[in-house]
Protein backbone atom coordinates (compact mmCIF):
# COMPACT_ATOMS: atom_id res chain seq x y z
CA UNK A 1 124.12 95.61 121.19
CA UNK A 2 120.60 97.20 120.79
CA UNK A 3 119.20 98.73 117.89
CA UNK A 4 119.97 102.08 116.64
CA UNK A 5 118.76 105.43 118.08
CA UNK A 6 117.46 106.15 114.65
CA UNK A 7 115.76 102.85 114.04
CA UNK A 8 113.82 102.99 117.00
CA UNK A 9 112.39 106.95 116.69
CA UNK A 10 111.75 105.69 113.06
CA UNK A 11 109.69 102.43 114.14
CA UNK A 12 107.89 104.83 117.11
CA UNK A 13 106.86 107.51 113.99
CA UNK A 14 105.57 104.65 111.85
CA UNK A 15 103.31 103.60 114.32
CA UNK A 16 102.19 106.76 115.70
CA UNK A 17 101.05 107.80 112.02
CA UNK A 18 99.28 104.33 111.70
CA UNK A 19 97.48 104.69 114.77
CA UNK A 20 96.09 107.85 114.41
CA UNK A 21 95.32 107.61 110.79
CA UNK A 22 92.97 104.40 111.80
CA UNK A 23 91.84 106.75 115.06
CA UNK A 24 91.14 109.34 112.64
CA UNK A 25 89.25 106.86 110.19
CA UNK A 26 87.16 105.34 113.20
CA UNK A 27 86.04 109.18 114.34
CA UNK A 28 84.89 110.29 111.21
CA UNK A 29 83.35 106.84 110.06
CA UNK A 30 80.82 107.62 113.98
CA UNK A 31 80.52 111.00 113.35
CA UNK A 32 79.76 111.19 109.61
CA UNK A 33 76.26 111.70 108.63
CA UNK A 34 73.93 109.01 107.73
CA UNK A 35 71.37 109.91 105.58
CA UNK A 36 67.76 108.53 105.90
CA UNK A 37 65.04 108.39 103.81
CA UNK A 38 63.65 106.55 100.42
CA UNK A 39 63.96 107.67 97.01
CA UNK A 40 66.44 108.62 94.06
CA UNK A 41 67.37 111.72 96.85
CA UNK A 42 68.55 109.40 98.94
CA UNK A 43 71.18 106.89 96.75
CA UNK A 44 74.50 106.68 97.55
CA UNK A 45 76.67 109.00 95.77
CA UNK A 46 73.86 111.17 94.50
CA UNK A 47 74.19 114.34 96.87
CA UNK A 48 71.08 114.97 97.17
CA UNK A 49 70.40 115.27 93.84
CA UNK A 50 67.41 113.92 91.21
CA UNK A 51 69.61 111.26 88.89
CA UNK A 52 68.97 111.95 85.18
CA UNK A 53 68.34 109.01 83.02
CA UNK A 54 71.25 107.47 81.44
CA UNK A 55 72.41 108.46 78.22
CA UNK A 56 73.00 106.27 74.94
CA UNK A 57 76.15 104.87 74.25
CA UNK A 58 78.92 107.12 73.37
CA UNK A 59 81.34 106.72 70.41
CA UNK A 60 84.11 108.14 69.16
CA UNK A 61 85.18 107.47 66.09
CA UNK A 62 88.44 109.55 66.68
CA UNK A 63 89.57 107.65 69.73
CA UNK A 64 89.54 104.47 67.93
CA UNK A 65 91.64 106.21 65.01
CA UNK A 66 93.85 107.15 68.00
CA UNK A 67 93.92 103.85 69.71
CA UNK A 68 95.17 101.95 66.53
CA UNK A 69 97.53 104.89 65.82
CA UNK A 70 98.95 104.06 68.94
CA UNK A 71 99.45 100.21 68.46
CA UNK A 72 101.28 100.82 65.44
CA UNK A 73 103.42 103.50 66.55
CA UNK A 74 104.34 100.93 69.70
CA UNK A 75 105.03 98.35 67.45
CA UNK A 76 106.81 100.30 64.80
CA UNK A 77 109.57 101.62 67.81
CA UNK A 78 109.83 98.22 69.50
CA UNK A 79 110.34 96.75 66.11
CA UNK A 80 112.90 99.79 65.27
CA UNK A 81 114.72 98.96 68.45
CA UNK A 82 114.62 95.05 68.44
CA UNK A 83 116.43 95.15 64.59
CA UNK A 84 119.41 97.23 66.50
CA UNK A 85 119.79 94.29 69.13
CA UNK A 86 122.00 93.23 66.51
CA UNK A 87 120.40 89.23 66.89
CA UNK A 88 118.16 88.25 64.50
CA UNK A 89 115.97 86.37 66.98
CA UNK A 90 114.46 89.41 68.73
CA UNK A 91 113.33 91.18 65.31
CA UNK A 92 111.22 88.01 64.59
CA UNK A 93 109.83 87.75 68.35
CA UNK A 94 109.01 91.11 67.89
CA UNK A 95 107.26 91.03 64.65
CA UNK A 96 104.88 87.53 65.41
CA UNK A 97 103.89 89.36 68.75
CA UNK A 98 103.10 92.49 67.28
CA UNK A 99 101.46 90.58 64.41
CA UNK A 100 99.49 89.45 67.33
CA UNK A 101 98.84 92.49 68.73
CA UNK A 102 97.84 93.94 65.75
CA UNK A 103 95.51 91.57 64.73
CA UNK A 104 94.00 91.97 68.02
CA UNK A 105 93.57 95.51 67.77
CA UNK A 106 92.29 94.94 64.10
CA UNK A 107 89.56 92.78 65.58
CA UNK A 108 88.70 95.13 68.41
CA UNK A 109 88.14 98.44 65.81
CA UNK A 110 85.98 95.87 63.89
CA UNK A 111 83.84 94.82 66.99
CA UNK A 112 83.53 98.51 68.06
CA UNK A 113 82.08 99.24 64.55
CA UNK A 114 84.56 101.31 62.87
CA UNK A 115 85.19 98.84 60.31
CA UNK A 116 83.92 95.93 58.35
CA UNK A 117 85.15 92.99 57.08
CA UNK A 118 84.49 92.26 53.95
């Protein structure tokens, strides 16, 4: 016995929308415009357009704040829900990996500047 109906129209589709998805990519990859020329103008991903220098490096001293808020909230529920497991190995996994993890993120708001250690 042959395959289904239903397996076969759905194989025919899949390939039909492959096909001319890759026909479609080939068409407008020849037709596209090239651009030609020398110069900032002329870039890729510029438009047309002069590129203004780059600007100095942006920090936030609220995103950090929010960042570590975020760690400890994390490790506050998973610590929460690992002491309702009801086994007393998973609150300790929890709490040396989150120790972890909070060092970590310690370290990084330190490195970013937002703190020193003393």
């Amino acid at each position: 016995m042959g395959p289904a109906p239903t397996d076969t129209v759905t194989a025919v589709a899949i390939a039909v929308v492959v096909l001319a998805s890759m026909a479609l990519y080939l068409a407008a990859g020849r037709l596209g415009r090239f651009s030609q020329g020398s110069g900032s103008k002329y870039a890729p991903f510029t438009g047309g357009e002069e590129i203004s220098p780059a600007r100095g490096k942006y920090h936030s001293d609220l995103f950090v704040y929010a960042a570590l808020f975020m760690v400890f909230e994390v490790f506050a529920l998973l610590l929460a829900s690992a002491i309702r497991a009801g086994d007393s190995l998973w609150p300790l996994v929890f709490t040396a990996t989150g120790g972890l993890t909070l060092f970590a993120a310690i370290m990084w708001f330190v490195e970013t500047g937002g703190g020193q250690l003393v």
